[in-house]
Protein backbone atom coordinates (compact mmCIF):
# COMPACT_ATOMS: atom_id res chain seq x y z
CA UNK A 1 26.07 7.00 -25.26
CA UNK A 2 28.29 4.72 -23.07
CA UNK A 3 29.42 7.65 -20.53
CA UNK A 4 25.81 8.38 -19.95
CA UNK A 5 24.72 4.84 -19.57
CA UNK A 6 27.78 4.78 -17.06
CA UNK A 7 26.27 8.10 -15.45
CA UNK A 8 22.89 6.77 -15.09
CA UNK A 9 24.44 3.79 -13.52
CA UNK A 10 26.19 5.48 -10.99
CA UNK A 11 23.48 7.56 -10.46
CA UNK A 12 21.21 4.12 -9.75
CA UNK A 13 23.91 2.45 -7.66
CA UNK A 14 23.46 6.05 -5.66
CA UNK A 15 19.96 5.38 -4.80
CA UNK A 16 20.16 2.26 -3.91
CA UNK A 17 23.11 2.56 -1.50
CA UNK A 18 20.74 5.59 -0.08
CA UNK A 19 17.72 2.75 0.50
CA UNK A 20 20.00 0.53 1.67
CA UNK A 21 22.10 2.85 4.09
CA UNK A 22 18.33 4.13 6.00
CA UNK A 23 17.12 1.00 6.08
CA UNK A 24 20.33 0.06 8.22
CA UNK A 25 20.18 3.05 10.08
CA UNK A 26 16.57 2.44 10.82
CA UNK A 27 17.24 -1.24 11.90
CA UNK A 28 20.05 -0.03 13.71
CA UNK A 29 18.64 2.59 15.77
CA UNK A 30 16.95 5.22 15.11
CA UNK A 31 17.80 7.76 12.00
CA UNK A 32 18.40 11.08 11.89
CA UNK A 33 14.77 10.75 9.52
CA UNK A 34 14.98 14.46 7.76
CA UNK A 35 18.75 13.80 6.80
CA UNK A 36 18.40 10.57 6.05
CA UNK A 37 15.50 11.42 3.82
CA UNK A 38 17.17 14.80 2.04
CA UNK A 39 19.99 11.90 1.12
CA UNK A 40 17.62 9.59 -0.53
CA UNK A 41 15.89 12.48 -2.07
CA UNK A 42 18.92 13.92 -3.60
CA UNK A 43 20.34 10.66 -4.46
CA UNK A 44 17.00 10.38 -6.61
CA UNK A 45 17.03 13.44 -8.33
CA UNK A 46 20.59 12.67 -9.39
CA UNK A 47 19.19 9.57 -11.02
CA UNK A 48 16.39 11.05 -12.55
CA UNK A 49 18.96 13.80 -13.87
CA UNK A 50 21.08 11.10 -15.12
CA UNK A 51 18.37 9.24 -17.18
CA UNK A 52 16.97 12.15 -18.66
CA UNK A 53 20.18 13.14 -20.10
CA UNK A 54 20.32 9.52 -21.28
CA UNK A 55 17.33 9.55 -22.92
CA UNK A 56 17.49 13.07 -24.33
CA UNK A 57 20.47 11.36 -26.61
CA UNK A 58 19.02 9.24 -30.03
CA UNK A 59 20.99 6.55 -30.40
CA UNK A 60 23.51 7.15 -33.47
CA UNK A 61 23.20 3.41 -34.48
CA UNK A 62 21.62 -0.04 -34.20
CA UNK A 63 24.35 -1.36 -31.56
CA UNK A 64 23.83 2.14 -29.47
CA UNK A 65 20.44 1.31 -29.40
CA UNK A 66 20.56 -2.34 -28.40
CA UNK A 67 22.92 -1.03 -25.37
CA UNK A 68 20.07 1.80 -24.12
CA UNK A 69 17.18 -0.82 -24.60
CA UNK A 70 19.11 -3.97 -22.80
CA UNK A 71 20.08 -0.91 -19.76
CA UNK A 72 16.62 0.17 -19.61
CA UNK A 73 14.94 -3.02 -19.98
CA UNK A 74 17.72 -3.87 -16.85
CA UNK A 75 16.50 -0.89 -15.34
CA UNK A 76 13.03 -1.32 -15.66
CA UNK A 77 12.73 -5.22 -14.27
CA UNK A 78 15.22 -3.88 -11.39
CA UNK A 79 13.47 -1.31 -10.20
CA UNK A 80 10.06 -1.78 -11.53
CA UNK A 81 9.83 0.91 -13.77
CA UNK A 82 7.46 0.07 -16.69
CA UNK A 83 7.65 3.43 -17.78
CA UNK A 84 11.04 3.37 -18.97
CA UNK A 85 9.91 1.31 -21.96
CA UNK A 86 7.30 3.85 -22.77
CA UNK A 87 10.40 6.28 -22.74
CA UNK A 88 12.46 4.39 -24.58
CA UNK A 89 9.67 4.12 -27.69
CA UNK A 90 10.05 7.98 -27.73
CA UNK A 91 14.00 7.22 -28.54
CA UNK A 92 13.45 4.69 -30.80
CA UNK A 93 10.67 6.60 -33.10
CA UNK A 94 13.34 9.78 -32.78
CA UNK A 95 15.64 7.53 -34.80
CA UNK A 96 12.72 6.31 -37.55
């Protein structure tokens, strides 16, 4: 559970550094707008990647799930992603 929270993580910091690298090129000067965009776009679907394999896992215990709910709940405020708490009730009923 920790390596993929890591992953997903990673995955998030990936996207982000993607925003943040064509806004700079785009206050900068002019991007190279289809690169810059296939960079972004791949960055994405390595995050969306990583948090399906996340939540594909059911946590094995109470802690395990506290650590997926307080990364998703993280997630979720960070990046505005109200569906990742829809996502996570899917986990938590695979563990009832």
């Amino acid at each position: 559970m920790l390596a993929a929270l890591d992953d997903h993580r990673s995955a998030l910091l990936a996207v982000t550094q993607a925003v943040t690298d064509y806004v700079q090129a785009e206050e900068d000067a002019a991007p190279d707008e289809p690169q810059m965009l296939a960079i972004a776009d791949r960055a994405a679907s390595e995050e969306t990647a990583a948090l399906n394999a996340l939540l594909a896992l059911t946590p094995a215990n109470l802690a395990e799930a506290a650590s997926l709910a307080g990364h998703l709940a993280e997630t979720a405020t960070e990046f505005d992603r109200v569906d990742l708490f829809e996502r996570f009730a899917v986990v938590l009923a695979r563990m009832a």
